[in-house]
N, C-alpha and C. Protein backbone atom coordinates (compact mmCIF):
# COMPACT_ATOMS: atom_id res chain seq x y z
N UNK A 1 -48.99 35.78 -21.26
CA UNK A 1 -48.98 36.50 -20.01
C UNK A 1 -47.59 36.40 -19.40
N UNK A 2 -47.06 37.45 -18.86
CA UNK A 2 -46.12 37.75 -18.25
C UNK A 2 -46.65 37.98 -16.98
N UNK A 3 -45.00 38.36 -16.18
CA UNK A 3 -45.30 38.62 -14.45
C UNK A 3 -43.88 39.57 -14.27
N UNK A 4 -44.10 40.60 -14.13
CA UNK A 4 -43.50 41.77 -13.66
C UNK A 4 -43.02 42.23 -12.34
N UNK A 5 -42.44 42.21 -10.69
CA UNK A 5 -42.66 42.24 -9.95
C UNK A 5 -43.83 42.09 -9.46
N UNK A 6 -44.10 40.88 -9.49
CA UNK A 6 -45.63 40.15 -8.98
C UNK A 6 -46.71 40.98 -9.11
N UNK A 7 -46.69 41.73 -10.97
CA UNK A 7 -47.88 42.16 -11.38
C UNK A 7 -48.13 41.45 -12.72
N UNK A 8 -49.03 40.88 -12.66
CA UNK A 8 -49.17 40.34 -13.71
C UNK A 8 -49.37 41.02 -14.87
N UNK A 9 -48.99 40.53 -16.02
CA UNK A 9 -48.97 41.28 -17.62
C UNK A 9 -49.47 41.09 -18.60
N UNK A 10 -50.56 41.35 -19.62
CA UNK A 10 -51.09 40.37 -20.73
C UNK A 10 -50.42 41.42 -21.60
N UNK A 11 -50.31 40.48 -22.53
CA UNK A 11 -50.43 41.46 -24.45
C UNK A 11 -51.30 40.90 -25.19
N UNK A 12 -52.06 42.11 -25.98
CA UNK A 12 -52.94 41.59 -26.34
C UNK A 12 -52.69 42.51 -27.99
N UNK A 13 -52.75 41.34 -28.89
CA UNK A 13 -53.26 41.66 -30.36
C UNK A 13 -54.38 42.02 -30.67
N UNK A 14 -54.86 43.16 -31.12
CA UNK A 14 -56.34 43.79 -31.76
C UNK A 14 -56.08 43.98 -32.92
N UNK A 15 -57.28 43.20 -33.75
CA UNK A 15 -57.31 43.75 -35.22
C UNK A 15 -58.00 45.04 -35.35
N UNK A 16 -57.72 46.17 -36.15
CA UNK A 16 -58.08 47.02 -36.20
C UNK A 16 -59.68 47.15 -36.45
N UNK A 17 -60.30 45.71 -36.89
CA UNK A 17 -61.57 45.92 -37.49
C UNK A 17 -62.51 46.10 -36.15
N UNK A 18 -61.81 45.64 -34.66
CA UNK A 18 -62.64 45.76 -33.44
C UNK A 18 -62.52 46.93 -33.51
N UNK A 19 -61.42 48.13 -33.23
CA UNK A 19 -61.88 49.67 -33.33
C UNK A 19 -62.83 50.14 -33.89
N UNK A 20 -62.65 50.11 -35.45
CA UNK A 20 -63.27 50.30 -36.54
C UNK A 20 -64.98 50.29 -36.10
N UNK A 21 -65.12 49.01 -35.37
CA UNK A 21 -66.99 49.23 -34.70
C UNK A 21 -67.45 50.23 -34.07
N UNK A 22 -66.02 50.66 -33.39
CA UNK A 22 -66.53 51.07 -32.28
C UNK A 22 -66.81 53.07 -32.56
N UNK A 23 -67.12 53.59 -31.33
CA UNK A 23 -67.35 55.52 -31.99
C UNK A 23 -65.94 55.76 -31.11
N UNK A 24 -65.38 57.04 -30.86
CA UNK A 24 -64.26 57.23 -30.96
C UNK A 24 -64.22 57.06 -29.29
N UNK A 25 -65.37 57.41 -28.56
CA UNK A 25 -65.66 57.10 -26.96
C UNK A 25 -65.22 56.01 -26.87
N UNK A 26 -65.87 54.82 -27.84
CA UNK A 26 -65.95 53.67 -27.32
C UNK A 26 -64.51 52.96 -27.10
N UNK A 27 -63.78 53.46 -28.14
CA UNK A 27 -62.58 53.44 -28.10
C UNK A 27 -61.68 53.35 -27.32
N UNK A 28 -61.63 54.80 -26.50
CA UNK A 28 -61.17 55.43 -25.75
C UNK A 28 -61.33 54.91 -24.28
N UNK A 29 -62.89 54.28 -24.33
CA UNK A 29 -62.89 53.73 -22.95
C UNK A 29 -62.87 52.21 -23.05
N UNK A 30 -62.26 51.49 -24.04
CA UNK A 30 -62.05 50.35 -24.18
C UNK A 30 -60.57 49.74 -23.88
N UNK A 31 -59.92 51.07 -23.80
CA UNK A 31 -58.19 51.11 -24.28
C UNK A 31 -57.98 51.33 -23.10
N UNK A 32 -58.31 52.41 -22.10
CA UNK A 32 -58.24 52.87 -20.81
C UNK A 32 -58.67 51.56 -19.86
N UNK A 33 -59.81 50.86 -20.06
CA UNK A 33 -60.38 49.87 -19.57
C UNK A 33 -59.06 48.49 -19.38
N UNK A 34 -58.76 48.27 -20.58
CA UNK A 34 -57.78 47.07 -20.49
C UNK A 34 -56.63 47.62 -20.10
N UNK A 35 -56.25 49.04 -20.19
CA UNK A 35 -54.59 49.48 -19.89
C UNK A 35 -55.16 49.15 -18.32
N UNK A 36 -56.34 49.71 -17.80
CA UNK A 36 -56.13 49.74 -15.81
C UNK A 36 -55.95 47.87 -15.77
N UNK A 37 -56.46 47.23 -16.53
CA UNK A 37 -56.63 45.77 -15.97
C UNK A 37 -54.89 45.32 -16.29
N UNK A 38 -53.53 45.96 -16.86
CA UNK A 38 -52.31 45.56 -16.69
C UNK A 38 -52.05 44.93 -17.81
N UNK A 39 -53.15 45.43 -19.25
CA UNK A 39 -52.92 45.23 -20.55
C UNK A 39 -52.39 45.84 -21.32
N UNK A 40 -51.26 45.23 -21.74
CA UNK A 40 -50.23 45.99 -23.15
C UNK A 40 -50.97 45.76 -24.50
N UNK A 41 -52.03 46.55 -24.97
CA UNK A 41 -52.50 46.31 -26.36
C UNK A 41 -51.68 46.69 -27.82
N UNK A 42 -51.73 45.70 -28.44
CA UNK A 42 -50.92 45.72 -29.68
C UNK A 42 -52.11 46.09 -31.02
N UNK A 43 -51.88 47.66 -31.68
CA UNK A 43 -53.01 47.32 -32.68
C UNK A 43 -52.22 46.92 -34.19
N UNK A 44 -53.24 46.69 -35.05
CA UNK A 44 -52.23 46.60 -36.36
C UNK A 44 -52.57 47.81 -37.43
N UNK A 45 -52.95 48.76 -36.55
CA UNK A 45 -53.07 49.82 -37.25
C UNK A 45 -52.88 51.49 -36.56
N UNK A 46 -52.66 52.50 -36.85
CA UNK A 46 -51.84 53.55 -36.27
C UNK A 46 -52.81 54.28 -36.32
N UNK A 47 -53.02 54.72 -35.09
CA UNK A 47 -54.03 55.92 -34.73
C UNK A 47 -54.14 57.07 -34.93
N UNK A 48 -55.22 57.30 -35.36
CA UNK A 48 -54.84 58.99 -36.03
C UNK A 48 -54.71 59.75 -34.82
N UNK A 49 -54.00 60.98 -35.31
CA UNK A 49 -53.78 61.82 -34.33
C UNK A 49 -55.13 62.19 -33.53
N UNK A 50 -56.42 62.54 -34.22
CA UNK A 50 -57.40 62.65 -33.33
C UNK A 50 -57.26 61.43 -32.15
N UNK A 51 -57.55 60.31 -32.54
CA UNK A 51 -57.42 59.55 -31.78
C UNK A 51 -56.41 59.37 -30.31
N UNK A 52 -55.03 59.58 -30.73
CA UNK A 52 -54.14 59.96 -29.55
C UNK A 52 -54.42 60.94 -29.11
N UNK A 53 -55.25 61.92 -29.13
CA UNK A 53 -55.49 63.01 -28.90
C UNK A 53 -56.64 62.87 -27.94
N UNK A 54 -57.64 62.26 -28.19
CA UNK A 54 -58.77 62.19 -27.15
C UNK A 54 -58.42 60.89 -25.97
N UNK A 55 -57.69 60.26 -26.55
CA UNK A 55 -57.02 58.51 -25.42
C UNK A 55 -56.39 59.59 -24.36
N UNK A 56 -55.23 60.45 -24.94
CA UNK A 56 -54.45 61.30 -23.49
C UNK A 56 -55.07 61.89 -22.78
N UNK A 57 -56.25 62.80 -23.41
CA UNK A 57 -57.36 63.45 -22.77
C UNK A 57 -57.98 62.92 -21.81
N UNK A 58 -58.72 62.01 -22.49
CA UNK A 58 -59.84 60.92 -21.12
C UNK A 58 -58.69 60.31 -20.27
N UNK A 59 -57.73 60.00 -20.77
CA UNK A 59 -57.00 58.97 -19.87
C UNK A 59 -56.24 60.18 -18.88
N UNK A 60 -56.26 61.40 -18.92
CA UNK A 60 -55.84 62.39 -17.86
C UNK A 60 -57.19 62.23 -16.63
N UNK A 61 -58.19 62.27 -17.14
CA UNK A 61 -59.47 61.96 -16.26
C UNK A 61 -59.42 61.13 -15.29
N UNK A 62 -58.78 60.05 -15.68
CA UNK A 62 -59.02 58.28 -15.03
C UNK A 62 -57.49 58.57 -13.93
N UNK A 63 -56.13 59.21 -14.15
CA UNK A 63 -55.49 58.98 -13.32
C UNK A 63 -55.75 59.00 -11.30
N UNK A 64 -55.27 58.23 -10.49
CA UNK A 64 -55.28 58.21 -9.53
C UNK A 64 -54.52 57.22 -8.84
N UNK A 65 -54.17 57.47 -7.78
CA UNK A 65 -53.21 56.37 -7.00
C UNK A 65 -52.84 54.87 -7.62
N UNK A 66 -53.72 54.12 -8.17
CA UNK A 66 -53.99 52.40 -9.02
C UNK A 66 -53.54 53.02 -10.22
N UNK A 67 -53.76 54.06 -11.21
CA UNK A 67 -53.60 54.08 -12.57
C UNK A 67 -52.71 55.25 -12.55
N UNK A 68 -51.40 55.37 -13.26
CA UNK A 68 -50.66 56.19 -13.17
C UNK A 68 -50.65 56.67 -14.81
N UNK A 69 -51.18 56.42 -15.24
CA UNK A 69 -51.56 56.95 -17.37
C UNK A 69 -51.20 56.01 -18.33
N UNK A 70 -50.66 56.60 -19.22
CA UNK A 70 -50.55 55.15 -20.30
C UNK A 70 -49.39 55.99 -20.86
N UNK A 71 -48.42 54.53 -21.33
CA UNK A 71 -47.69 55.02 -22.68
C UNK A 71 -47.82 54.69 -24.04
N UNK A 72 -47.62 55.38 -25.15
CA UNK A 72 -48.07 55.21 -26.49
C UNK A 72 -47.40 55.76 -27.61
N UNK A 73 -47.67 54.29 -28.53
CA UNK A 73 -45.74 54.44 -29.84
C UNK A 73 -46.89 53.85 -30.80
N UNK A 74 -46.39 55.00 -31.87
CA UNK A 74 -46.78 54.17 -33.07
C UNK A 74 -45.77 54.07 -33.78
N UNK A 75 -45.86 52.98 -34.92
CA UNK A 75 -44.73 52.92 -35.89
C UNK A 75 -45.25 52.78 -37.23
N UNK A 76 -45.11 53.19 -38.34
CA UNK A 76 -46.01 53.75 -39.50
C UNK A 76 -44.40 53.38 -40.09
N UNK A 77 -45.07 53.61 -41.72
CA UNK A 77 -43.94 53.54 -43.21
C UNK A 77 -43.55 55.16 -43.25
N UNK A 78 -42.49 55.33 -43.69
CA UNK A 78 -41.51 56.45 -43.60
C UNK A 78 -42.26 57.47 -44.40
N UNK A 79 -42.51 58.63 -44.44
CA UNK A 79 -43.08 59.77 -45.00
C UNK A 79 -42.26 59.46 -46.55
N UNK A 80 -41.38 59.31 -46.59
CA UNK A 80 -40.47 59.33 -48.08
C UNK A 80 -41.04 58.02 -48.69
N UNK A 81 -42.04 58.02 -49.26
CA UNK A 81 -42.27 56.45 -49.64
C UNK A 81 -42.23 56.67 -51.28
N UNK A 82 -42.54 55.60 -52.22
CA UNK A 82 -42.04 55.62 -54.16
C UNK A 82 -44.19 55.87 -54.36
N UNK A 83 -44.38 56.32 -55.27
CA UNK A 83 -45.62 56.93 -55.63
C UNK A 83 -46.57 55.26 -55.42
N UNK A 84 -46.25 54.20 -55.55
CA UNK A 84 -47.25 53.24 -55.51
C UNK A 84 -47.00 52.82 -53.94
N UNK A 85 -46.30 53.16 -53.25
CA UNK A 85 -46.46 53.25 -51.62
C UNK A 85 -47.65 53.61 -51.18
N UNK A 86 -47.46 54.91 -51.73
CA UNK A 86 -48.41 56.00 -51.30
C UNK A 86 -49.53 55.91 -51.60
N UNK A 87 -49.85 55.03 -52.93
CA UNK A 87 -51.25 54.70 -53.84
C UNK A 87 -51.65 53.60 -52.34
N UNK A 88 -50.73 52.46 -52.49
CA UNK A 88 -51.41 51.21 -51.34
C UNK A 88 -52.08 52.04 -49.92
N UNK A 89 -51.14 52.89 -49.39
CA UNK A 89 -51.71 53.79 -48.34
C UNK A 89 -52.72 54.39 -48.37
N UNK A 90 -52.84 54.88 -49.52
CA UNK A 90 -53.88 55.99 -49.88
C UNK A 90 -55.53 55.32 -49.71
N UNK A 91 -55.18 53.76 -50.37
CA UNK A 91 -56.42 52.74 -51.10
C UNK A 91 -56.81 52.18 -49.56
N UNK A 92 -55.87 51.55 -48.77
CA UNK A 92 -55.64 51.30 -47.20
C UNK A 92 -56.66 51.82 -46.44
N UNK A 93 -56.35 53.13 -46.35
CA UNK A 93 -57.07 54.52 -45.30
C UNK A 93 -58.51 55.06 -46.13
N UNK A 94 -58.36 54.57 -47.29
CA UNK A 94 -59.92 54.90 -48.07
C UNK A 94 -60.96 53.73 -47.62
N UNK A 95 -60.19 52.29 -47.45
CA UNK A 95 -61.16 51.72 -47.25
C UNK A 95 -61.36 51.04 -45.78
N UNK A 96 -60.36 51.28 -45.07
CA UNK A 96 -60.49 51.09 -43.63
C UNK A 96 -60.85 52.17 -42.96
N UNK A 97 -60.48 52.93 -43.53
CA UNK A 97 -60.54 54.43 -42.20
C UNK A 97 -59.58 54.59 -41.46
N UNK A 98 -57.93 53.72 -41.47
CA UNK A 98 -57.31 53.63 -40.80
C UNK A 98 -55.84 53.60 -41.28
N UNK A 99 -54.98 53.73 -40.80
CA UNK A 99 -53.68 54.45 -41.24
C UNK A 99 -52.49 53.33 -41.18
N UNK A 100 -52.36 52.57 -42.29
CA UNK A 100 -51.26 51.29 -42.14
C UNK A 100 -50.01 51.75 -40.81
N UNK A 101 -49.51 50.32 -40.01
CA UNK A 101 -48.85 50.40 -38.65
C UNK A 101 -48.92 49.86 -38.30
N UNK A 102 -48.40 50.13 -36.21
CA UNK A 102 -48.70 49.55 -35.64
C UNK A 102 -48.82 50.35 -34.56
N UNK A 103 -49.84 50.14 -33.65
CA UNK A 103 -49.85 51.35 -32.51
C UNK A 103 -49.04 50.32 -30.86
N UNK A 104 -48.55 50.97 -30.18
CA UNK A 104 -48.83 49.92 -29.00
C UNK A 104 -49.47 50.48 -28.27
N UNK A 105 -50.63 50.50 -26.70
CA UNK A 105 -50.82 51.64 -25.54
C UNK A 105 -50.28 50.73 -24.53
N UNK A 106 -49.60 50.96 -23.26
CA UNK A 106 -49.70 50.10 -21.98
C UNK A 106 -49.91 50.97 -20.91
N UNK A 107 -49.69 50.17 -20.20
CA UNK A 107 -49.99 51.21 -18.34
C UNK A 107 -48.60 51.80 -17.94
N UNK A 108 -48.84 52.83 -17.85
CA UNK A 108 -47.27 53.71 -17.62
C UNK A 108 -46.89 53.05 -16.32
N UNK A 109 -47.52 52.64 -15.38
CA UNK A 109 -46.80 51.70 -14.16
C UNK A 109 -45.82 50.31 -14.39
N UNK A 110 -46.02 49.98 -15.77
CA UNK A 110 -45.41 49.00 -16.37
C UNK A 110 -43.90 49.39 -17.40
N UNK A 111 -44.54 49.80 -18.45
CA UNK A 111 -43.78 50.29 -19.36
C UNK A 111 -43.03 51.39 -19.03
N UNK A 112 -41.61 51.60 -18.74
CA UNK A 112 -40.64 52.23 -18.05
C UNK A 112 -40.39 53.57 -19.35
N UNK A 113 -40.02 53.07 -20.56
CA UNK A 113 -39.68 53.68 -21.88
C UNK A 113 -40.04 52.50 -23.23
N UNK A 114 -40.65 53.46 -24.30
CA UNK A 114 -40.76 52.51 -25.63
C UNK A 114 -39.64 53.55 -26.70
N UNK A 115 -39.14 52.91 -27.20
CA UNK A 115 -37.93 53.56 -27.94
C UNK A 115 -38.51 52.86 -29.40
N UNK A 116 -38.37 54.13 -30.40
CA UNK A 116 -38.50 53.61 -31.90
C UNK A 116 -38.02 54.24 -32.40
N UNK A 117 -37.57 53.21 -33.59
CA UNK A 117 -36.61 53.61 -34.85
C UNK A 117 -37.19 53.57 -36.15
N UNK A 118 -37.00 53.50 -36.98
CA UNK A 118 -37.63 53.70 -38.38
C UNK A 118 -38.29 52.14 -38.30
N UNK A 119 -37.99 50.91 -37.98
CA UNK A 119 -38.20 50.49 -38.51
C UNK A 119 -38.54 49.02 -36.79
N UNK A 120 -38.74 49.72 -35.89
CA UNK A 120 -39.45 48.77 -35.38
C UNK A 120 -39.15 49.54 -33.89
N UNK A 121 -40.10 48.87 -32.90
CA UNK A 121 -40.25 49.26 -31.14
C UNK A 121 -39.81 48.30 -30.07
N UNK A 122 -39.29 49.07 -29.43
CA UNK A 122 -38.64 48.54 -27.91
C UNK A 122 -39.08 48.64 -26.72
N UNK A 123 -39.71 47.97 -25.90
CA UNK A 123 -40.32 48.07 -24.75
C UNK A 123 -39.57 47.65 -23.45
N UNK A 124 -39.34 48.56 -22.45
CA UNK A 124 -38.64 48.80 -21.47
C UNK A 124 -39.63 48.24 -20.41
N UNK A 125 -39.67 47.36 -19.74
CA UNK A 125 -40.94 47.18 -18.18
C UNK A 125 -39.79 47.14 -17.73
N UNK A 126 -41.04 47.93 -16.53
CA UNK A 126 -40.27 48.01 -14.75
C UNK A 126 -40.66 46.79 -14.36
């Protein structure tokens, strides 16, 4: 835990296998849930686009004066990968359902800018 201009801060590590339980709602209002409580969640796995896709959605719902939205970086292996890359990926997402990475979400009242490069993320708090 951190402390931000006397807001307090957690980060929190999720293994992907807690998503994985959950339906794509549950998800969605699990992520929104800990971003309003001033949680930076760390997953170890990269969200499919559906997924970022319905989090921005609902999380347009929830904004108001206390919750100002969320920001969200994933960082994944380079599209150019050698054919047994692509096999481990392939075997990965066949048997997780989930896309080797790392996702981050936080509370946009916190996280100022996340900057990424090929090969790792930078987090900016206000």
């Amino acid at each position: 835990m951190t402390t931000i201009n006397n807001t307090k801060v957690d980060l929190e590590f999720i293994p992907f296998e807690i998503l994985r339980k959950m339906s794509l709602e549950e998800q969605v209002s699990f992520i929104i849930k800990k971003n309003k409580d001033n949680k930076i969640l760390i997953f170890d796995s990269q969200l499919t686009p559906q997924e970022e896709a319905k989090l921005i959605s609902e999380t347009m719902k929830h904004i108001d004066k206390k919750f100002s939205g969320i920001e969200i970086c994933s960082l994944y292996m380079d599209k150019t990968q050698n054919w047994v890359d692509k096999t481990k990926n392939f075997i990965f997402r066949t048997l997780t359902g989930k896309m080797r990475g790392t996702s981050i979400i936080g509370p946009a009242k916190i996280i100022k800018q996340i900057k990424r490069d090929p090969e790792s993320i930078s987090i900016l708090m206000k």
